[in-house]
PDB file of N, CA and C in Angstrom:
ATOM      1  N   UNK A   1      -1.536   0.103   6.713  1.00  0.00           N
ATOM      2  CA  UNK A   1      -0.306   0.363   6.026  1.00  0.00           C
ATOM      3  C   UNK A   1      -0.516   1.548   5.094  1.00  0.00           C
ATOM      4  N   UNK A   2       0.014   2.644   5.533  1.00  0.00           N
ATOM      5  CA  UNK A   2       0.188   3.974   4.503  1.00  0.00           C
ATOM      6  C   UNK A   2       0.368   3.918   2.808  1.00  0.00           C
ATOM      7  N   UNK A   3       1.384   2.952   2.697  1.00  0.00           N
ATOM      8  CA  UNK A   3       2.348   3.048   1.724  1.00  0.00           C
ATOM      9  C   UNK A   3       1.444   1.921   0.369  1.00  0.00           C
ATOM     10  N   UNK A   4       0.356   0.648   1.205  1.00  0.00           N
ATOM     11  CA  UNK A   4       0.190  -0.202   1.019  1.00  0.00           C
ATOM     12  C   UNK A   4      -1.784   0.584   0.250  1.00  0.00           C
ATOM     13  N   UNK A   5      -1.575   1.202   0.784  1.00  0.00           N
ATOM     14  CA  UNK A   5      -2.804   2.138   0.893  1.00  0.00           C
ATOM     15  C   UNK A   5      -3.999   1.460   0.192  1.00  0.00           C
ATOM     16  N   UNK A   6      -4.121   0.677   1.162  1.00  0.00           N
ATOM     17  CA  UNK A   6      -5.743  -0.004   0.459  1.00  0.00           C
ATOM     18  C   UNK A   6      -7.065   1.414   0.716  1.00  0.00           C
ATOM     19  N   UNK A   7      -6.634   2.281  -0.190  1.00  0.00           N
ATOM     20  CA  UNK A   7      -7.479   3.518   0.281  1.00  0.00           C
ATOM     21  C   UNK A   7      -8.672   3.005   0.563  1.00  0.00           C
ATOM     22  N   UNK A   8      -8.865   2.166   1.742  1.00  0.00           N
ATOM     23  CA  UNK A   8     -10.310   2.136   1.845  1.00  0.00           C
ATOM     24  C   UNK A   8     -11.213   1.562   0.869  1.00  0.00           C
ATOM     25  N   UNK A   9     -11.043   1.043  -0.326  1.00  0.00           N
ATOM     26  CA  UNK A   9     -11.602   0.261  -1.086  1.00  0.00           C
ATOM     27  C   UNK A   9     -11.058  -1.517  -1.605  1.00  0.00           C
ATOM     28  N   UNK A  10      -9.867  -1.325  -0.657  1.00  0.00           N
ATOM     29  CA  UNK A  10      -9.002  -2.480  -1.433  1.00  0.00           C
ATOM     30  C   UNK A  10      -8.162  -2.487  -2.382  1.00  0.00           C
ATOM     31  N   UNK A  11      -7.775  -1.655  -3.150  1.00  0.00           N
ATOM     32  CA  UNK A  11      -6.904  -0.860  -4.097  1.00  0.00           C
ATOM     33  C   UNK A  11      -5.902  -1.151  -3.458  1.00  0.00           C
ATOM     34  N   UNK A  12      -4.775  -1.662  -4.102  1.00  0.00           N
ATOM     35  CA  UNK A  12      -3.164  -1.572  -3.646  1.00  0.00           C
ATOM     36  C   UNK A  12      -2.195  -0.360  -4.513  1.00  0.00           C
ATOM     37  N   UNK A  13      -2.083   0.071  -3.907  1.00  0.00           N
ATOM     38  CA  UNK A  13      -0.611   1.598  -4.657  1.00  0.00           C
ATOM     39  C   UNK A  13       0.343   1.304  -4.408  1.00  0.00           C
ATOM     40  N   UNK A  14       1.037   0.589  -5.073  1.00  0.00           N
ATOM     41  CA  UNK A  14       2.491   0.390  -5.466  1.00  0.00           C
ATOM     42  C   UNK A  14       2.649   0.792  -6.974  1.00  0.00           C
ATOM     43  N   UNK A  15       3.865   1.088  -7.116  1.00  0.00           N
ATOM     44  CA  UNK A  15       4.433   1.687  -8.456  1.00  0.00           C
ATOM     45  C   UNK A  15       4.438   0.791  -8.902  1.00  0.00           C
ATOM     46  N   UNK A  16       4.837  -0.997  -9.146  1.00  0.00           N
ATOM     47  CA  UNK A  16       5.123  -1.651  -9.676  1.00  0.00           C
ATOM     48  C   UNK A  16       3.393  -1.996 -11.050  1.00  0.00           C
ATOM     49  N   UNK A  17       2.408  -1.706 -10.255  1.00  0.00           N
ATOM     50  CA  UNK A  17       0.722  -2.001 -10.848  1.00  0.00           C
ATOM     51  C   UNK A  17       0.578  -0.580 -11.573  1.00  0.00           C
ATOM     52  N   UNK A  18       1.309   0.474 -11.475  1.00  0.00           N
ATOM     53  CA  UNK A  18       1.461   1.740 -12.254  1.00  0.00           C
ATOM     54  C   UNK A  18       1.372   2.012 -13.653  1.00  0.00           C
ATOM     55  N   UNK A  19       0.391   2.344 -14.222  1.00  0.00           N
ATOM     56  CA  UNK A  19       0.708   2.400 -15.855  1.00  0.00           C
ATOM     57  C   UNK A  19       2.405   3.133 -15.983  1.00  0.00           C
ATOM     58  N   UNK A  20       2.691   2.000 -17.373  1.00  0.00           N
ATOM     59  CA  UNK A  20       3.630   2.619 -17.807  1.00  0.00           C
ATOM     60  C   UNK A  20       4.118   3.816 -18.423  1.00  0.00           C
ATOM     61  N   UNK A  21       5.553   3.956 -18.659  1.00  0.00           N
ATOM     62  CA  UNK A  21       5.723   5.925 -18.810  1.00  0.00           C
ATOM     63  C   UNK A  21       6.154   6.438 -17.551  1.00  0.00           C
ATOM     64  N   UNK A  22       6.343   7.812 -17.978  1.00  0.00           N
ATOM     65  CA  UNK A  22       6.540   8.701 -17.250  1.00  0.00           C
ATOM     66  C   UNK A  22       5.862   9.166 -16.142  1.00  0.00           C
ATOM     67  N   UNK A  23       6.170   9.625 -14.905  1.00  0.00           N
ATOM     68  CA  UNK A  23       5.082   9.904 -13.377  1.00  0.00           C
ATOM     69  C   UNK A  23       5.287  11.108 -13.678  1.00  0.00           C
ATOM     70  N   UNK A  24       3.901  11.233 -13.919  1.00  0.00           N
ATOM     71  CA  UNK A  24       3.270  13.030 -13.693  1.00  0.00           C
ATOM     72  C   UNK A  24       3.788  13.594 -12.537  1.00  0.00           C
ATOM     73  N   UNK A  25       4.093  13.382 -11.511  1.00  0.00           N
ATOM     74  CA  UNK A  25       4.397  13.493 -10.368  1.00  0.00           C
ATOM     75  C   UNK A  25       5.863  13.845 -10.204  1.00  0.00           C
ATOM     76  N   UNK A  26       6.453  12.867 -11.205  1.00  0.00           N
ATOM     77  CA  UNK A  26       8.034  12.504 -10.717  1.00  0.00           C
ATOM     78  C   UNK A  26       8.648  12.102  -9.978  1.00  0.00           C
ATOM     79  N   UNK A  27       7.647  11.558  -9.228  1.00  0.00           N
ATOM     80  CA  UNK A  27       7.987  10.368  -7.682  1.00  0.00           C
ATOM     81  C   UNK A  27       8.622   9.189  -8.198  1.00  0.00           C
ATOM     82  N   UNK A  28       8.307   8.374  -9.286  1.00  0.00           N
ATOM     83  CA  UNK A  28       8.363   7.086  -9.922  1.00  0.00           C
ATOM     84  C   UNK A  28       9.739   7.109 -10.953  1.00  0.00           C
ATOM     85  N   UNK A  29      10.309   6.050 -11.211  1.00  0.00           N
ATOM     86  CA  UNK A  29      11.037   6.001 -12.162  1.00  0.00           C
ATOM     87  C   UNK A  29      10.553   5.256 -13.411  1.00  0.00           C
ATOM     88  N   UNK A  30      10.076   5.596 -14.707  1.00  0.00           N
ATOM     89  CA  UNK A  30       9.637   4.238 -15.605  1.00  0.00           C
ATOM     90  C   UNK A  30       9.726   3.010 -15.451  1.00  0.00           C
ATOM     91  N   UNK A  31      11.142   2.441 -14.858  1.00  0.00           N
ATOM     92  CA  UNK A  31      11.230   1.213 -14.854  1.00  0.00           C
ATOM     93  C   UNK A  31      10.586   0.464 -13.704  1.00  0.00           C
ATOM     94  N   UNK A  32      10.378   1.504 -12.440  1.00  0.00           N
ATOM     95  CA  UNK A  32       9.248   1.161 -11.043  1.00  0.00           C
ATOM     96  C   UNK A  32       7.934   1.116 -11.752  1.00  0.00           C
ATOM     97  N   UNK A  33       8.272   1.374 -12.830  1.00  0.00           N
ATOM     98  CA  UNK A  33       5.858   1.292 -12.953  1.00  0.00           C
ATOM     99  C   UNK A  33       6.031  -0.070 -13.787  1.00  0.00           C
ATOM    100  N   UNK A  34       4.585  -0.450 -14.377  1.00  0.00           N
ATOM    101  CA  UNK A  34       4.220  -1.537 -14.993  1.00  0.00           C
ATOM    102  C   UNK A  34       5.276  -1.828 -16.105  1.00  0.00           C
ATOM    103  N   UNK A  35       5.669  -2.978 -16.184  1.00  0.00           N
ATOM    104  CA  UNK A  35       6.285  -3.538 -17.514  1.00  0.00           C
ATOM    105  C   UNK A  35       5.644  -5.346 -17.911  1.00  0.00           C
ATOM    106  N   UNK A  36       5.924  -5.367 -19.170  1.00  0.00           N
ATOM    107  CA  UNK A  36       5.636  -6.618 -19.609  1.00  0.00           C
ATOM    108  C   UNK A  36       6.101  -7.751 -18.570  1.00  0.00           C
ATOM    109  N   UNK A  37       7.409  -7.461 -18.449  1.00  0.00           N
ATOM    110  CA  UNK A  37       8.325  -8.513 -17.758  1.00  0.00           C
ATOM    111  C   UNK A  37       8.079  -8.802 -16.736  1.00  0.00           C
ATOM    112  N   UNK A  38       6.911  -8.389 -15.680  1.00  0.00           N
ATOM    113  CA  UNK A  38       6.599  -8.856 -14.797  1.00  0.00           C
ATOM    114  C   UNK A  38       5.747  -9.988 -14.476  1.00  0.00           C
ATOM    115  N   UNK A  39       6.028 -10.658 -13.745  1.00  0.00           N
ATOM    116  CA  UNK A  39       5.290 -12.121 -13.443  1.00  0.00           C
ATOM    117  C   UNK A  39       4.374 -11.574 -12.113  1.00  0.00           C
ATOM    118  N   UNK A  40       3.232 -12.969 -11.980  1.00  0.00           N
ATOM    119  CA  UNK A  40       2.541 -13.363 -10.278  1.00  0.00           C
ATOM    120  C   UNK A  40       3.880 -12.536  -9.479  1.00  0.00           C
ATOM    121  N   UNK A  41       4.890 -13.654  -9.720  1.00  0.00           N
ATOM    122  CA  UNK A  41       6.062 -13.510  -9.019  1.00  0.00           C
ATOM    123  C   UNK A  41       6.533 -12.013  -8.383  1.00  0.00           C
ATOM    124  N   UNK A  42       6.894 -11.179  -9.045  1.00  0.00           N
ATOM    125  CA  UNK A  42       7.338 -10.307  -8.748  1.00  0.00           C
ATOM    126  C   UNK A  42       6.600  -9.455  -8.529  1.00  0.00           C
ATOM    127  N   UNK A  43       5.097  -9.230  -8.634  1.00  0.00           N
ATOM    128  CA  UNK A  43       3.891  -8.364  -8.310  1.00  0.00           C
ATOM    129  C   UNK A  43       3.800  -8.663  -6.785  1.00  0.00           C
ATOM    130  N   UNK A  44       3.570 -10.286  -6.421  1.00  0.00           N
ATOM    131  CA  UNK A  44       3.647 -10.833  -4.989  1.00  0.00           C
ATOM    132  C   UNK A  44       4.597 -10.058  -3.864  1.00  0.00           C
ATOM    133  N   UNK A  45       6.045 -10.415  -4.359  1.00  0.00           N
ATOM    134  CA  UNK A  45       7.258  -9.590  -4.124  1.00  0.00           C
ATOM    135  C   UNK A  45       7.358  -8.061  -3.700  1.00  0.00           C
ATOM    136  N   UNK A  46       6.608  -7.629  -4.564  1.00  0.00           N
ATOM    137  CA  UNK A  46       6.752  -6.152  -4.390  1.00  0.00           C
ATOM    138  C   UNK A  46       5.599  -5.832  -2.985  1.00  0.00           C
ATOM    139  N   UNK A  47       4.211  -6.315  -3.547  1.00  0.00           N
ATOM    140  CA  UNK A  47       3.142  -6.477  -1.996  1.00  0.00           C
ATOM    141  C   UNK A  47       3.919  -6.989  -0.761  1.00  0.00           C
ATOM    142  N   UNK A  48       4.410  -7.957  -0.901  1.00  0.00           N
ATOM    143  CA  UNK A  48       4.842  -8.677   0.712  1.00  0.00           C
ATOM    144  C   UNK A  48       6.152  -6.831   1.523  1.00  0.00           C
ATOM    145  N   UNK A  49       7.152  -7.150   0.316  1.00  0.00           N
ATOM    146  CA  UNK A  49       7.773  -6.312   0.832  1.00  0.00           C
ATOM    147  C   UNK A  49       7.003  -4.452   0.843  1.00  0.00           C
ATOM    148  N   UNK A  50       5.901  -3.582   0.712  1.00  0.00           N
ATOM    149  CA  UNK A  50       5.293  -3.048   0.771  1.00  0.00           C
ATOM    150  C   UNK A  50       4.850  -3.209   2.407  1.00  0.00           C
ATOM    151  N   UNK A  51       4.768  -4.197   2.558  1.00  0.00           N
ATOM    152  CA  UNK A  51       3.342  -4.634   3.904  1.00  0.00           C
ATOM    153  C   UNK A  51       4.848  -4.837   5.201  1.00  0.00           C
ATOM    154  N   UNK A  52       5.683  -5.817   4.719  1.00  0.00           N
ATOM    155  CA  UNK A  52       6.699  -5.696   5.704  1.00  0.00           C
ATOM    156  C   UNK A  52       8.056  -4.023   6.190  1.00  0.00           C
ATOM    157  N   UNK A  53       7.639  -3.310   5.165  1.00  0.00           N
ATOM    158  CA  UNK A  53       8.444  -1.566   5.009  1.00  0.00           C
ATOM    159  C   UNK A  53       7.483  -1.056   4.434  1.00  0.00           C
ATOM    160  N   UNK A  54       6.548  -0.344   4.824  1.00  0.00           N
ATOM    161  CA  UNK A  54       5.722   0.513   4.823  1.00  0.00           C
ATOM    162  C   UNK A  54       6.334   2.123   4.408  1.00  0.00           C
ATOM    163  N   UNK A  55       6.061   2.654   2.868  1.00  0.00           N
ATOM    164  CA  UNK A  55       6.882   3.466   2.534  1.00  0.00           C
ATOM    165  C   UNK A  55       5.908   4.769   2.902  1.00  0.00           C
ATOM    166  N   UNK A  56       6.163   5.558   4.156  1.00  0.00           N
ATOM    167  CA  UNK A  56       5.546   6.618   4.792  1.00  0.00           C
ATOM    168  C   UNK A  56       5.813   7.834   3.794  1.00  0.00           C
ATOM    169  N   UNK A  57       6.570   7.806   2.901  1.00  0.00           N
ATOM    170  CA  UNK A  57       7.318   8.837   2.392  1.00  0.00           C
ATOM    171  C   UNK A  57       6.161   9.380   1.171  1.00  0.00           C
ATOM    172  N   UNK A  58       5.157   8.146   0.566  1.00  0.00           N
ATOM    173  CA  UNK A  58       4.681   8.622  -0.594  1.00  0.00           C
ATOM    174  C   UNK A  58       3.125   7.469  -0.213  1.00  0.00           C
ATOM    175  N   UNK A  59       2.535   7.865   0.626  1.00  0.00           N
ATOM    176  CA  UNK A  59       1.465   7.475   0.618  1.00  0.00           C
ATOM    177  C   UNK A  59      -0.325   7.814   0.111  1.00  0.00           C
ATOM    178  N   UNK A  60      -0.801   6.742  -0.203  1.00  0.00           N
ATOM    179  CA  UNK A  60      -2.194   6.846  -0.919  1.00  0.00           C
ATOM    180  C   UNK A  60      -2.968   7.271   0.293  1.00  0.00           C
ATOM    181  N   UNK A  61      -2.616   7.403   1.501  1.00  0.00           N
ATOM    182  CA  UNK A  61      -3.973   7.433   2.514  1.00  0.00           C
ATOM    183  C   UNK A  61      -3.110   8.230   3.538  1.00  0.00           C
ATOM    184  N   UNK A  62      -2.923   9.963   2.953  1.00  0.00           N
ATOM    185  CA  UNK A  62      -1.981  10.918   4.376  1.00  0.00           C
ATOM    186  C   UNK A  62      -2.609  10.242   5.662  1.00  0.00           C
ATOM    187  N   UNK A  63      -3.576  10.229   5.600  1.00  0.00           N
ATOM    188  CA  UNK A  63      -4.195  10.026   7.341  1.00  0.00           C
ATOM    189  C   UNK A  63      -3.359   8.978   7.892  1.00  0.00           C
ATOM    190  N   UNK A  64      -3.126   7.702   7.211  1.00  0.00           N
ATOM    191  CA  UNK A  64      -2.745   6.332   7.898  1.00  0.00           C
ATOM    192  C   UNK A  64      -1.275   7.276   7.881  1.00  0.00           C
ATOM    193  N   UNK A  65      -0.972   7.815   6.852  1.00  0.00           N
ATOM    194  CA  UNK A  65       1.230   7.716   6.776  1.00  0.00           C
ATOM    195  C   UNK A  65       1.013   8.556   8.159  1.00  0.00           C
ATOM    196  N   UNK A  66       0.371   9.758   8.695  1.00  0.00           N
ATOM    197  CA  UNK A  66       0.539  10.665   9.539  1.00  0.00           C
ATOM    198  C   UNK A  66       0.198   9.806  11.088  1.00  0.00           C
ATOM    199  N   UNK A  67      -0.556   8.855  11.500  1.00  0.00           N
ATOM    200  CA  UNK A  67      -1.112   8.614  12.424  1.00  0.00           C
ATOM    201  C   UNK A  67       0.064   7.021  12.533  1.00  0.00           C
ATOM    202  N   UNK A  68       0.555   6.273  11.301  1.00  0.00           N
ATOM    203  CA  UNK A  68       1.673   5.460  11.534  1.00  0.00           C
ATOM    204  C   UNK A  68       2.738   6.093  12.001  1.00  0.00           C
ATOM    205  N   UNK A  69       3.404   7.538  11.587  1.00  0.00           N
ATOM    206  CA  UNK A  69       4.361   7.797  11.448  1.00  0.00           C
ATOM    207  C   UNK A  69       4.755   8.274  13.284  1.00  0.00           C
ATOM    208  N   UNK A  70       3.272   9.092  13.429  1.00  0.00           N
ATOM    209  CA  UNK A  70       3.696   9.677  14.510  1.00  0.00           C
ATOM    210  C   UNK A  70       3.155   8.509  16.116  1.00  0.00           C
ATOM    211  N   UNK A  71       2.577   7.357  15.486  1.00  0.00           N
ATOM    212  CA  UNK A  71       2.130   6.731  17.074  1.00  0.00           C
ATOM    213  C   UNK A  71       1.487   5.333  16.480  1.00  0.00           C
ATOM    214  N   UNK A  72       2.971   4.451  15.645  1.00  0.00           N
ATOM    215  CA  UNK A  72       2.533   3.459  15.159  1.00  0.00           C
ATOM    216  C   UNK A  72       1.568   2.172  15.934  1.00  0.00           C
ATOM    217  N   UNK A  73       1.920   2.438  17.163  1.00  0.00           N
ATOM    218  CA  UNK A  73       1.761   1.904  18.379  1.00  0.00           C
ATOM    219  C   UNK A  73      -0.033   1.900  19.188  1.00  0.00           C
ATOM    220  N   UNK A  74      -0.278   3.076  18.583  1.00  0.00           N
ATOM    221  CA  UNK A  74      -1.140   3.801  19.099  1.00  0.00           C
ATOM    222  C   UNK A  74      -2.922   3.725  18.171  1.00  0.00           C
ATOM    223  N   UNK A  75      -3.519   5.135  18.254  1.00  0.00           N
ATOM    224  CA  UNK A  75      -4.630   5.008  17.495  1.00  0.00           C
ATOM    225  C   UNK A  75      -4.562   3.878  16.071  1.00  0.00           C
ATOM    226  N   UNK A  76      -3.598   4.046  15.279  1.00  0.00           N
ATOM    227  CA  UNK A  76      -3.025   3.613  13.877  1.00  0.00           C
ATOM    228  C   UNK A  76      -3.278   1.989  14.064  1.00  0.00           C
ATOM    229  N   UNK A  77      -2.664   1.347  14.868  1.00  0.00           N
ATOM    230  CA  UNK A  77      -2.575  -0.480  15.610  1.00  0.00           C
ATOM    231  C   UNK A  77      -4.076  -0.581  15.747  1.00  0.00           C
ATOM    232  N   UNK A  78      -5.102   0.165  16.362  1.00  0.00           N
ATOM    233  CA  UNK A  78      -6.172   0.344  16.841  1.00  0.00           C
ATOM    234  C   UNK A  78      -7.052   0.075  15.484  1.00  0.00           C
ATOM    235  N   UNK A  79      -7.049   0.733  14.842  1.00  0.00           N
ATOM    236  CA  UNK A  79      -7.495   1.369  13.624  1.00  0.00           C
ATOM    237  C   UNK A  79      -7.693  -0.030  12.751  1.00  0.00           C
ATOM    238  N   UNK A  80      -6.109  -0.475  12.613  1.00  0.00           N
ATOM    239  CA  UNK A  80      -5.907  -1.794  11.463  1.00  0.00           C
ATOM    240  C   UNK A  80      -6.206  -3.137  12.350  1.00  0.00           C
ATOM    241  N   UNK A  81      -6.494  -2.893  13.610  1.00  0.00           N
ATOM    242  CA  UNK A  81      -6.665  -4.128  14.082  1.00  0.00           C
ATOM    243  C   UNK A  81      -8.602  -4.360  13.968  1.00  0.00           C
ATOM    244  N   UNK A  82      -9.254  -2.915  13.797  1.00  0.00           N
ATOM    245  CA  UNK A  82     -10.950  -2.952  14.120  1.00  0.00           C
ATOM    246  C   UNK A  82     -10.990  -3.635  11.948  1.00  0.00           C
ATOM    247  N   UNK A  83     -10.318  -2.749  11.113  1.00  0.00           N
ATOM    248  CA  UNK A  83     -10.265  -2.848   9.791  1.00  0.00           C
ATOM    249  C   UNK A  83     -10.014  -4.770   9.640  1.00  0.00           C
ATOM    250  N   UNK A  84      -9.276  -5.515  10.414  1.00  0.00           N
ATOM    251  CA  UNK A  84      -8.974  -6.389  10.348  1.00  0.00           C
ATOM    252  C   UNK A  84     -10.323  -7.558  10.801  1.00  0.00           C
ATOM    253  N   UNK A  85     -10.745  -6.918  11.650  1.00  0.00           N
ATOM    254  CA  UNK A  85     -11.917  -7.437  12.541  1.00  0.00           C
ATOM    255  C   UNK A  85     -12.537  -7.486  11.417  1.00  0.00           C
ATOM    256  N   UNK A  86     -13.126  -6.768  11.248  1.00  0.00           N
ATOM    257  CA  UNK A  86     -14.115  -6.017   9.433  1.00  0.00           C
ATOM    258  C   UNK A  86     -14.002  -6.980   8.667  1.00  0.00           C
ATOM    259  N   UNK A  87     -12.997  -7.101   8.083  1.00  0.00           N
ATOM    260  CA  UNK A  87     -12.910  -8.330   7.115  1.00  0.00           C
ATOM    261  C   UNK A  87     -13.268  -9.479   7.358  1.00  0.00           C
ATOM    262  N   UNK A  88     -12.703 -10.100   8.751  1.00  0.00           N
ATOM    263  CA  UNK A  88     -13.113 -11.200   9.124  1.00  0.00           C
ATOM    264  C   UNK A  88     -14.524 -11.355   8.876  1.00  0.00           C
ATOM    265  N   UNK A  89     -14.924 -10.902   9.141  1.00  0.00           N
ATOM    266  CA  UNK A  89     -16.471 -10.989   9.595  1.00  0.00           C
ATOM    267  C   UNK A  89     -17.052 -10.930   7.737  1.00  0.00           C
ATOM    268  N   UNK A  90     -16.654 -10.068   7.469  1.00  0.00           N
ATOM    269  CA  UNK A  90     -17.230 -10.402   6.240  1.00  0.00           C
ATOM    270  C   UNK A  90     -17.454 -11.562   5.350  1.00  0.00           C
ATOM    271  N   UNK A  91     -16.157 -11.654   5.463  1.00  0.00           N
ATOM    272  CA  UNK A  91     -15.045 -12.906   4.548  1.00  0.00           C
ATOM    273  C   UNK A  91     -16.211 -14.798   5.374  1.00  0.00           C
ATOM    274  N   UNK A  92     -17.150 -13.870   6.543  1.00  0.00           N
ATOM    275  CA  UNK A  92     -17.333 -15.572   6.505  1.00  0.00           C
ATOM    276  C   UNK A  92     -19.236 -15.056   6.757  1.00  0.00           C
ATOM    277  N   UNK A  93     -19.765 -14.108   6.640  1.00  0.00           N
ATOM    278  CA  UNK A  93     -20.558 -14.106   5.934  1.00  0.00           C
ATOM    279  C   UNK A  93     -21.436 -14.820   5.126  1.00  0.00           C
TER     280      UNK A  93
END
């Protein structure tokens, strides 16, 4: 997932885990980055829907947004299915 961009370390990039303030960038709106008012709840929320709409538009990992975008089907499926393997195997280690 591009958007979801576990750059390869496990790191999740969503705006919502974003220090608060202003985006250097100007991609973000203040109220999309971190606030008090957020719960489990709505951190969960924001991941699930991340993983189910994959936002190609502003991704942590160009390689995955470019190789989802153009052949989701393809190398990209390949890719997250060996990454998936990976874990398994770890996880029982």
């Amino acid at each position: 997932n591009p958007s979801l961009t576990f750059m390869w370390n496990g790191d999740v990039c969503i705006s919502i885990l974003h220090e608060p303030g202003e985006d250097k960038f100007g991609y973000e709106k203040p109220e999309e980055r971190w606030l008090p008012i957020h719960t489990v709840e709505t951190i969960m929320i924001s991941v699930i829907s991340m993983l189910a709409d994959p936002n190609g538009d502003s991704p942590a990992n160009v390689d995955a947004a470019k190789e989802w975008r153009e052949d989701p089907c393809g190398e990209f499926k390949r890719k997250v299915a060996r990454c998936v393997r990976k874990s398994q195997e770890m996880a029982f280690d």
